[in-house]
PDB file of N, CA and C in Angstrom:
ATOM      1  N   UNK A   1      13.733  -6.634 -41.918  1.00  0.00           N
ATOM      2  CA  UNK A   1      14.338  -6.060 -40.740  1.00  0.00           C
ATOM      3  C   UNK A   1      14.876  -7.189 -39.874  1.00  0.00           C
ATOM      4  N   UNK A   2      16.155  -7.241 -39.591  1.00  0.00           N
ATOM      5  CA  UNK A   2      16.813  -8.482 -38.390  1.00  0.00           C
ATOM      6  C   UNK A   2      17.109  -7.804 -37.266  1.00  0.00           C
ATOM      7  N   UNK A   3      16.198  -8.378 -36.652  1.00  0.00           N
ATOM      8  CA  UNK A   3      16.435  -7.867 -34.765  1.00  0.00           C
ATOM      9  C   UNK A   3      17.854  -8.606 -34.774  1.00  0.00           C
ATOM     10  N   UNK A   4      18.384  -8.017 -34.137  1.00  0.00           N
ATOM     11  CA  UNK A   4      19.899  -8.420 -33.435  1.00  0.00           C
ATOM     12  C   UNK A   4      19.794  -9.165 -31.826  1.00  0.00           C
ATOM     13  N   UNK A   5      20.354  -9.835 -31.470  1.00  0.00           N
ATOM     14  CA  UNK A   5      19.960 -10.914 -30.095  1.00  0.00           C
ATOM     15  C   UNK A   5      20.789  -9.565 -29.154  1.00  0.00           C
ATOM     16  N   UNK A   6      21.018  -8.308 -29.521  1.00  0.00           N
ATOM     17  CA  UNK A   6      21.191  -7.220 -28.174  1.00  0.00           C
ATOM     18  C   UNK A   6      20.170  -6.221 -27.993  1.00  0.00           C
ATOM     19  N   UNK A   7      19.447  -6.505 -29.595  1.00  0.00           N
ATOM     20  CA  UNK A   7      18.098  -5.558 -29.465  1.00  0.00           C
ATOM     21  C   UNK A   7      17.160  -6.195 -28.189  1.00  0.00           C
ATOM     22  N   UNK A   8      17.363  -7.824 -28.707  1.00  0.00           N
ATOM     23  CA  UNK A   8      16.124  -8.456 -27.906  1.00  0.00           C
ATOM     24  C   UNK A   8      16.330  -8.946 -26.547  1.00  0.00           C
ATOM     25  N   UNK A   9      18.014  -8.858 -25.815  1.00  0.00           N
ATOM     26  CA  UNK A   9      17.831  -8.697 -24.665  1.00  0.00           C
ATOM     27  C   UNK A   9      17.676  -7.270 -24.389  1.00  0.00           C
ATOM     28  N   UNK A  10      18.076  -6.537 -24.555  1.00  0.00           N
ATOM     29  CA  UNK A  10      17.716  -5.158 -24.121  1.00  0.00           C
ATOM     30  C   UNK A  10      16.399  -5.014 -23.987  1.00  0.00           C
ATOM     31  N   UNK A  11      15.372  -5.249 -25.037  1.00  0.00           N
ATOM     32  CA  UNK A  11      13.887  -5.442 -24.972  1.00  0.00           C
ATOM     33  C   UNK A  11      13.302  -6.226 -23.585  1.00  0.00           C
ATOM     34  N   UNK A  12      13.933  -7.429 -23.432  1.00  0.00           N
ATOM     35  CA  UNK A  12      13.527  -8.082 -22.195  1.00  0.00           C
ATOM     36  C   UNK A  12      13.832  -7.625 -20.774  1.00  0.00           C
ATOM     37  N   UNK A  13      15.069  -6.894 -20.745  1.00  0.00           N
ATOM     38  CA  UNK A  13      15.937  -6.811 -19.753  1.00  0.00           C
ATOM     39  C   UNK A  13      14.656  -4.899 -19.273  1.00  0.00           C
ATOM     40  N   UNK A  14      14.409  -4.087 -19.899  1.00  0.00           N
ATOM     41  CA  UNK A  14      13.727  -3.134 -19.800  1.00  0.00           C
ATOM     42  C   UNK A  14      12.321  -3.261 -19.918  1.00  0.00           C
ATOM     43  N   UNK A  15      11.938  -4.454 -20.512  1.00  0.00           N
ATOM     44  CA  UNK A  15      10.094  -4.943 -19.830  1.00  0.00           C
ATOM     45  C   UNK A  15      10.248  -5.855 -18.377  1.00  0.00           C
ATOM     46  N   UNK A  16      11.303  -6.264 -18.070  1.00  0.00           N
ATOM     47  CA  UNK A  16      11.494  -7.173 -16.097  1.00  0.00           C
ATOM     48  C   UNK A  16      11.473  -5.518 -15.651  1.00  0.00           C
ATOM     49  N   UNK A  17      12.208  -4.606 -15.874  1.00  0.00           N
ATOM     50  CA  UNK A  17      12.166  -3.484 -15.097  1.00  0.00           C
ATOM     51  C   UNK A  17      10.979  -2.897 -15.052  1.00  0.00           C
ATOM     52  N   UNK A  18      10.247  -2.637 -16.166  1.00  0.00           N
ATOM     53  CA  UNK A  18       9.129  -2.108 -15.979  1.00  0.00           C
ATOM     54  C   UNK A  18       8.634  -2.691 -15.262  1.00  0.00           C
ATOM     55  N   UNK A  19       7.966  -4.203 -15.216  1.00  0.00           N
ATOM     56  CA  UNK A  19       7.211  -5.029 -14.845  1.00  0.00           C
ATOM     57  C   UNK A  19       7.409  -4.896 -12.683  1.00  0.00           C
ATOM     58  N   UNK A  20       8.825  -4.647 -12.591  1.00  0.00           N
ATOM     59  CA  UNK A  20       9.305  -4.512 -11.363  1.00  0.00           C
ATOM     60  C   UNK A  20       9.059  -3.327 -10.586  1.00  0.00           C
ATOM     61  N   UNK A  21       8.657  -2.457 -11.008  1.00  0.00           N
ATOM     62  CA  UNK A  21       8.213  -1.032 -11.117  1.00  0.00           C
ATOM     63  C   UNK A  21       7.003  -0.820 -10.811  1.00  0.00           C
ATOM     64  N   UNK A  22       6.315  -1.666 -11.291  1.00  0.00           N
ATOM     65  CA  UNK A  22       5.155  -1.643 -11.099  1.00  0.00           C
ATOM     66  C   UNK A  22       4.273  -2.529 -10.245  1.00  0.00           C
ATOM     67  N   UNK A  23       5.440  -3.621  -9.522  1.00  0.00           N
ATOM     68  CA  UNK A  23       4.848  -4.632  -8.644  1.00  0.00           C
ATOM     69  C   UNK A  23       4.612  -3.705  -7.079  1.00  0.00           C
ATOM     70  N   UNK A  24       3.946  -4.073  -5.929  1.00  0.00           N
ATOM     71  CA  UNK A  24       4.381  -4.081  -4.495  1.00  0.00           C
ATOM     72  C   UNK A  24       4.575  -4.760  -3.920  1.00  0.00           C
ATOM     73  N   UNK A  25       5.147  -4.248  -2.744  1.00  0.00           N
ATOM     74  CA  UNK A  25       5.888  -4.664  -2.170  1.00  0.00           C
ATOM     75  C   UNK A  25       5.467  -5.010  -0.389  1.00  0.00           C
ATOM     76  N   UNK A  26       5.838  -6.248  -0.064  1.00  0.00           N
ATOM     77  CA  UNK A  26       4.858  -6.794   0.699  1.00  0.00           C
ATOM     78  C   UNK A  26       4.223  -8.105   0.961  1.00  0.00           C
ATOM     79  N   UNK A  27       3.339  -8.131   0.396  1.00  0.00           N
ATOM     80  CA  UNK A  27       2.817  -9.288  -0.338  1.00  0.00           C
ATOM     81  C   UNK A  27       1.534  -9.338   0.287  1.00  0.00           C
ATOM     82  N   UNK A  28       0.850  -8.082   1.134  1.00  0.00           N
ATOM     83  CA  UNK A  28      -0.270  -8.247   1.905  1.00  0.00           C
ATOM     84  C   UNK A  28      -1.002  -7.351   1.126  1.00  0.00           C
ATOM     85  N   UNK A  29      -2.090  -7.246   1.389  1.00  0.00           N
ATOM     86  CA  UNK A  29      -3.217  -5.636   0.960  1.00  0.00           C
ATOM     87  C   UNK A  29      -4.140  -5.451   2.360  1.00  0.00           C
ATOM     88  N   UNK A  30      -3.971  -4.655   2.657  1.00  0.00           N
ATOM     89  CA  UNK A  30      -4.912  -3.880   3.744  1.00  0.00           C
ATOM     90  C   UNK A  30      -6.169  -3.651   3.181  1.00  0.00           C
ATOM     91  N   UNK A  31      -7.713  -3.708   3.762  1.00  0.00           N
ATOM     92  CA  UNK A  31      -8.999  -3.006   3.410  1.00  0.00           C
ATOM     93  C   UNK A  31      -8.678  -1.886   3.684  1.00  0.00           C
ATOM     94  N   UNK A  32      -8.467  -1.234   4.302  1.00  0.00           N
ATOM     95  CA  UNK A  32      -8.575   0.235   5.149  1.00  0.00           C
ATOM     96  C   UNK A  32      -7.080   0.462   5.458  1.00  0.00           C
ATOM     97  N   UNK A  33      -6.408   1.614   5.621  1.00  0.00           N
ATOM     98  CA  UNK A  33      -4.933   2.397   6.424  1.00  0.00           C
ATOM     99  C   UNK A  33      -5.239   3.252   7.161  1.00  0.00           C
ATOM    100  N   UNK A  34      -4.741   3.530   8.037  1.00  0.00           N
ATOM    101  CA  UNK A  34      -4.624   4.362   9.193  1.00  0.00           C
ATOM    102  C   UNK A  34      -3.773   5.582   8.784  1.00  0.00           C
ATOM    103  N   UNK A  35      -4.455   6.427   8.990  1.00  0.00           N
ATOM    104  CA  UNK A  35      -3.398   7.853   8.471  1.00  0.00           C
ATOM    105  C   UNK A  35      -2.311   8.034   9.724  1.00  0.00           C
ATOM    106  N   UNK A  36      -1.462   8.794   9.428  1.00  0.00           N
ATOM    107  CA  UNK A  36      -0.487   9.581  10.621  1.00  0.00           C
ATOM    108  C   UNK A  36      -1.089  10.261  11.592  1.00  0.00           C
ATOM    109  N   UNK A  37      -2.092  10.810  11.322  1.00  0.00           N
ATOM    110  CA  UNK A  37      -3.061  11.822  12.556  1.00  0.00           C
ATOM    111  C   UNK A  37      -4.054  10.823  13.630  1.00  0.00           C
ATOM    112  N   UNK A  38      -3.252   9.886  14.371  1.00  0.00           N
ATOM    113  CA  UNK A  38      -4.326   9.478  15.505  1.00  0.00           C
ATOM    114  C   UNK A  38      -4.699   8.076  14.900  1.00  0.00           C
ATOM    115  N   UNK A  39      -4.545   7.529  13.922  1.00  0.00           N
ATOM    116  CA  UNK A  39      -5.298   6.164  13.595  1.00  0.00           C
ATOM    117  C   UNK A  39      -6.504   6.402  12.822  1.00  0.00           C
ATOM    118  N   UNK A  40      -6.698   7.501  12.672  1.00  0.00           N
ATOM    119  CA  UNK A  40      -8.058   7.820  12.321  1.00  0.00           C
ATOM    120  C   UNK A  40      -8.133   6.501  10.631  1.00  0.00           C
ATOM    121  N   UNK A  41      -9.372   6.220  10.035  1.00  0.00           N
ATOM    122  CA  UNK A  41      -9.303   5.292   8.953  1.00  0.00           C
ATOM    123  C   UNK A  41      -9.624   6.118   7.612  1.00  0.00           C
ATOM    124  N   UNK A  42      -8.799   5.906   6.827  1.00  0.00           N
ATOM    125  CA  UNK A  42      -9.501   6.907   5.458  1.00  0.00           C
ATOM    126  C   UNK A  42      -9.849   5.612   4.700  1.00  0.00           C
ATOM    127  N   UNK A  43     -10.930   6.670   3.587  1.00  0.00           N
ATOM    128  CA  UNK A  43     -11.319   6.135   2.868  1.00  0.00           C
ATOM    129  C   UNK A  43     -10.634   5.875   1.203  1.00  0.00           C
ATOM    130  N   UNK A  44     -10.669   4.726   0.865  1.00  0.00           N
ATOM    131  CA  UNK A  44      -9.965   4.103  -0.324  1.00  0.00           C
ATOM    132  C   UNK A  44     -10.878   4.415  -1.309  1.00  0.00           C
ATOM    133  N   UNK A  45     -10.551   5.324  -2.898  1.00  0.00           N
ATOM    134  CA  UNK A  45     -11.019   5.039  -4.089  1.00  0.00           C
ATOM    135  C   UNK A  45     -10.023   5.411  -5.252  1.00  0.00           C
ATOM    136  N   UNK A  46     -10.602   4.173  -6.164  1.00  0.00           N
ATOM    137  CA  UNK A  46     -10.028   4.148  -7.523  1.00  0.00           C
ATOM    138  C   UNK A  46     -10.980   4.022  -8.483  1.00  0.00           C
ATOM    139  N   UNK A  47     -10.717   4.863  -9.403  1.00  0.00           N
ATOM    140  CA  UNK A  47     -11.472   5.244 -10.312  1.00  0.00           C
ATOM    141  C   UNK A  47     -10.306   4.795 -11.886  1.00  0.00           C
ATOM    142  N   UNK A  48     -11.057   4.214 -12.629  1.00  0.00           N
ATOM    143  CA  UNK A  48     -10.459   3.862 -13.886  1.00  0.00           C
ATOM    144  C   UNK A  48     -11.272   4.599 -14.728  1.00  0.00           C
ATOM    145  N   UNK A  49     -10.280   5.151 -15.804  1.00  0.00           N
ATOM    146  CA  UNK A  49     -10.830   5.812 -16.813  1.00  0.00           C
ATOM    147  C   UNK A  49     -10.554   5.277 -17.876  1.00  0.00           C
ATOM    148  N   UNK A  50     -11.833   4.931 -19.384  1.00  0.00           N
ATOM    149  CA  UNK A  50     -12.113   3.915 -19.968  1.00  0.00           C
ATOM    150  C   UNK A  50     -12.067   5.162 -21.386  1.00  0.00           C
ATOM    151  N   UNK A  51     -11.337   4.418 -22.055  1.00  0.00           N
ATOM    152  CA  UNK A  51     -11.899   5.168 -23.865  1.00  0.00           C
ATOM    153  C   UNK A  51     -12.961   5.599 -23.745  1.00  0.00           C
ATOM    154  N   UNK A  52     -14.335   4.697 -23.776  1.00  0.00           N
ATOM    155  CA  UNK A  52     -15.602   5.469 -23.860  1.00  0.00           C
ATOM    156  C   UNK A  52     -16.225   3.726 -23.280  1.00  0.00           C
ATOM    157  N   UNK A  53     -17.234   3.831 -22.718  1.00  0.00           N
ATOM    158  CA  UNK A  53     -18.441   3.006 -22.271  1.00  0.00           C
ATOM    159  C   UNK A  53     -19.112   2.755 -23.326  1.00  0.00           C
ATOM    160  N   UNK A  54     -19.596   1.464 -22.630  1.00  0.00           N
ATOM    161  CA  UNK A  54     -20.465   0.547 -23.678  1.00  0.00           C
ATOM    162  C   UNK A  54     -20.030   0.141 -24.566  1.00  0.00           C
ATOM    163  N   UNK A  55     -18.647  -0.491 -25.152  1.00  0.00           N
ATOM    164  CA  UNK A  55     -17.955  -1.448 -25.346  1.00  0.00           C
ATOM    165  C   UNK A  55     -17.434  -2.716 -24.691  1.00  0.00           C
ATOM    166  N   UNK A  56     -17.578  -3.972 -24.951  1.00  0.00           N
ATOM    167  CA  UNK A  56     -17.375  -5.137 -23.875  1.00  0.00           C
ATOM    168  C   UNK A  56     -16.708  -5.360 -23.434  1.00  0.00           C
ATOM    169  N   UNK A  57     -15.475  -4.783 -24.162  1.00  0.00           N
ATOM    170  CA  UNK A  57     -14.158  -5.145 -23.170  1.00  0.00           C
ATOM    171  C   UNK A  57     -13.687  -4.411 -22.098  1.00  0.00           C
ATOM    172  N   UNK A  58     -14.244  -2.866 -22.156  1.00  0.00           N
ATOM    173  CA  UNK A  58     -14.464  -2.396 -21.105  1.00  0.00           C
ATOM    174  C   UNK A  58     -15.420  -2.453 -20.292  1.00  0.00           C
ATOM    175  N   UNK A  59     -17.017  -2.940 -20.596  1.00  0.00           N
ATOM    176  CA  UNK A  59     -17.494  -3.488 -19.700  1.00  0.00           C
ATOM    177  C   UNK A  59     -17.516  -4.687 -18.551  1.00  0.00           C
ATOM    178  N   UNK A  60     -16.254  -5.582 -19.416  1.00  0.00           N
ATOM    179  CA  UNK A  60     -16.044  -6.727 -18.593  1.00  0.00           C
ATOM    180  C   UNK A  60     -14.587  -5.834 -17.906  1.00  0.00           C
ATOM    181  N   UNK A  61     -14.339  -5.590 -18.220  1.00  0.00           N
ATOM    182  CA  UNK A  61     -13.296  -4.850 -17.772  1.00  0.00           C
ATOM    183  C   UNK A  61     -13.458  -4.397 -16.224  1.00  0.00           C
ATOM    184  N   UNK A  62     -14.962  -3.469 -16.294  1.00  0.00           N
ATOM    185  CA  UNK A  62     -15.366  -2.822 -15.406  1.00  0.00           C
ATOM    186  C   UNK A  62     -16.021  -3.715 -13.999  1.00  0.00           C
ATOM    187  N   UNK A  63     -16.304  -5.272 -14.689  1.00  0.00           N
ATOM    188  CA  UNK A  63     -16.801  -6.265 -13.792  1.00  0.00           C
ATOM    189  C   UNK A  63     -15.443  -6.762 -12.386  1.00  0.00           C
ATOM    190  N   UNK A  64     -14.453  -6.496 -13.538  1.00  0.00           N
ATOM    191  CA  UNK A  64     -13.142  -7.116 -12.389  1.00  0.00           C
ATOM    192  C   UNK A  64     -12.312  -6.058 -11.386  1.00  0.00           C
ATOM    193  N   UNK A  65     -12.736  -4.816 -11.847  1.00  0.00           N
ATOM    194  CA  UNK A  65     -12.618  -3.611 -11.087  1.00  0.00           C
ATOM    195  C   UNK A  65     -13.346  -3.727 -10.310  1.00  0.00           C
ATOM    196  N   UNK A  66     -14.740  -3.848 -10.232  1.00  0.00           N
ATOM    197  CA  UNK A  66     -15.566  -3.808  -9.117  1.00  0.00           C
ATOM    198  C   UNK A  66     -15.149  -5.167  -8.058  1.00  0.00           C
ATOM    199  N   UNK A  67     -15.119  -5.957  -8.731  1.00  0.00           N
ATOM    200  CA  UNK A  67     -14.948  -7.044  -8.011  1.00  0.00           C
ATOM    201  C   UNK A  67     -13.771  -6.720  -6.573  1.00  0.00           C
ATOM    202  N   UNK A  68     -12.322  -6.502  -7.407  1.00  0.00           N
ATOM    203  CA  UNK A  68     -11.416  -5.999  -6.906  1.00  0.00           C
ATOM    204  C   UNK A  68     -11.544  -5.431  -5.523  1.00  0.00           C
ATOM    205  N   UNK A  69     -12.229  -4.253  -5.953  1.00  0.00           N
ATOM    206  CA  UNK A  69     -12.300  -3.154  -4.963  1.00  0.00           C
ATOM    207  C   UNK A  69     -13.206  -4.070  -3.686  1.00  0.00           C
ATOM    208  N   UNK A  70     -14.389  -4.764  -3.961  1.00  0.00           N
ATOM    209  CA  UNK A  70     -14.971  -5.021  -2.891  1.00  0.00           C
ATOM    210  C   UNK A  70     -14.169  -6.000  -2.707  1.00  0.00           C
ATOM    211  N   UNK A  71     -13.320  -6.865  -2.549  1.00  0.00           N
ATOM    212  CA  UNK A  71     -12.263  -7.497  -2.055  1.00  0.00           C
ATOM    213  C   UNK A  71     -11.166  -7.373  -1.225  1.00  0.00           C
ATOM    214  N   UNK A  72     -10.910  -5.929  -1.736  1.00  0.00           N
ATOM    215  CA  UNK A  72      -9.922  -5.217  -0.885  1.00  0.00           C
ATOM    216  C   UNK A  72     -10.293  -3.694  -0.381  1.00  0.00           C
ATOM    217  N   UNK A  73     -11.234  -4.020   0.199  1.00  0.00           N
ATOM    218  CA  UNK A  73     -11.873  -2.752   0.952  1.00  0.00           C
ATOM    219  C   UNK A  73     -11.886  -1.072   0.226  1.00  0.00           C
ATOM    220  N   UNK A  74     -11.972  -0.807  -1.314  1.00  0.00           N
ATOM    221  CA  UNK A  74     -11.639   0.074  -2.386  1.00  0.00           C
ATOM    222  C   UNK A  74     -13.412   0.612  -2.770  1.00  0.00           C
ATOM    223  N   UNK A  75     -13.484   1.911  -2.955  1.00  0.00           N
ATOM    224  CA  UNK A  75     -14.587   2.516  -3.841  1.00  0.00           C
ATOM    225  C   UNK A  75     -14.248   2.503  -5.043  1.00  0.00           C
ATOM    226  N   UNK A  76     -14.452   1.070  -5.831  1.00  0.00           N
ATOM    227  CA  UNK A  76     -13.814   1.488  -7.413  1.00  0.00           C
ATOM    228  C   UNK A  76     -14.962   1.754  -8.169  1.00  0.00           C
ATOM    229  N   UNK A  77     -14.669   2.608  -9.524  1.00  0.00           N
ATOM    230  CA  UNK A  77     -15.893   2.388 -10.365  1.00  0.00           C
ATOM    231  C   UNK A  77     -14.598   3.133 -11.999  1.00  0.00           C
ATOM    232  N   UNK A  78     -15.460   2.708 -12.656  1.00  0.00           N
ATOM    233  CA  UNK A  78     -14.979   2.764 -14.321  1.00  0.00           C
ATOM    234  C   UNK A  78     -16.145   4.310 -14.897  1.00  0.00           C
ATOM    235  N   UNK A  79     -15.290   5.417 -15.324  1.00  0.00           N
ATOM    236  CA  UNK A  79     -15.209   6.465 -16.210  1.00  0.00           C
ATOM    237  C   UNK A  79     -15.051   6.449 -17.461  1.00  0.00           C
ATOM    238  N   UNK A  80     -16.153   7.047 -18.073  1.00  0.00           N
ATOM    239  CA  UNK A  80     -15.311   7.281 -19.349  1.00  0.00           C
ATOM    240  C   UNK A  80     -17.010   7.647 -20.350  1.00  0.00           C
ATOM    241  N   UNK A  81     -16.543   8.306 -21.712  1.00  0.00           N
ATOM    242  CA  UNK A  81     -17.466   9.277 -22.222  1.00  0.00           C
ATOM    243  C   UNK A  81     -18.937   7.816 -22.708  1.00  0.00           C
ATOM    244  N   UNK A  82     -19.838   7.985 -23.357  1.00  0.00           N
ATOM    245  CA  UNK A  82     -20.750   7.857 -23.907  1.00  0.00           C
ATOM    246  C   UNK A  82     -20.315   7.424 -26.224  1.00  0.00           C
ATOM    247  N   UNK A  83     -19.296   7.997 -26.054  1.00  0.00           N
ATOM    248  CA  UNK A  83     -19.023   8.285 -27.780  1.00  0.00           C
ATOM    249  C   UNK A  83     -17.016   8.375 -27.050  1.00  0.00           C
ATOM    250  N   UNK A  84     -16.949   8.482 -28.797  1.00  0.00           N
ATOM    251  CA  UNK A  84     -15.368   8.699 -28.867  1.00  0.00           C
ATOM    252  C   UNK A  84     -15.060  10.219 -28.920  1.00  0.00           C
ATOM    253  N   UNK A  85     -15.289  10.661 -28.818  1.00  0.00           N
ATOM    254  CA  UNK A  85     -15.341  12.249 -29.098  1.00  0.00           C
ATOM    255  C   UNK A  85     -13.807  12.775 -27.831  1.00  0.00           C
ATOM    256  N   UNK A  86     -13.022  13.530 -28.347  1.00  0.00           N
ATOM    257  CA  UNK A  86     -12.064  14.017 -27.943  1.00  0.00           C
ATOM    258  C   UNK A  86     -12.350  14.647 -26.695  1.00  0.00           C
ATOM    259  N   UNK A  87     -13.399  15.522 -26.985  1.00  0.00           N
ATOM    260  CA  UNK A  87     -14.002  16.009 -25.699  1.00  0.00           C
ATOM    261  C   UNK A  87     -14.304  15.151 -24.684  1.00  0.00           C
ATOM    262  N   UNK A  88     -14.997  14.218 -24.950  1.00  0.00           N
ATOM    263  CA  UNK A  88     -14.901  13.807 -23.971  1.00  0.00           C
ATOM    264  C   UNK A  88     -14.367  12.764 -23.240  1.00  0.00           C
ATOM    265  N   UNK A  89     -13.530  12.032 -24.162  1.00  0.00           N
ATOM    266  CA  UNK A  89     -12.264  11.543 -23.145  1.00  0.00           C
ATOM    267  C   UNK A  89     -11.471  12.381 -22.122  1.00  0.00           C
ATOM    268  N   UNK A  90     -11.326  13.548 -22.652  1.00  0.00           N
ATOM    269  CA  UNK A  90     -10.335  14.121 -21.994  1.00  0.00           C
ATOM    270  C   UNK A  90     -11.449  14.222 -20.440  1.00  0.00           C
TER     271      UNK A  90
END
């Protein structure tokens, strides 16, 4: 198979976009935001959902999530089943 040099800018030129897509914008992170109603402060969580637990790469995985979150003022924590079972990924 010969990639063609328009396959492989096209390839590059649509992973900068993705990649751009997915940056913010800013360059600050807030612990906490102030909603529209009064200033009042809500609360931040992210939750990652994992193939299944108790594998290492998602357990280390789950170390830099936590980390994260207490860094930037976030309730994070890592989801995900016991087994591979369809059920319960979903």
């Amino acid at each position: 198979m010969k990639i063609t040099k328009t396959a492989v800018a096209a390839l590059a030129a649509s992973s900068m976009l993705a990649m751009t897509a997915c940056s913010s914008v800013g360059g600050t992170t807030t612990s906490q935001s102030s909603t529209s109603t009064g200033g009042q402060i809500e609360d931040k969580t992210m939750v990652t959902v994992v193939k299944v637990k108790g594998i290492a790469w998602f357990d280390r995985m789950d170390v830099g999530v936590v980390e994260w979150g207490r860094d930037n003022g976030f309730d994070t924590r890592t989801e995900g089943g016991d087994d591979v079972s369809p059920e319960k990924q979903i």
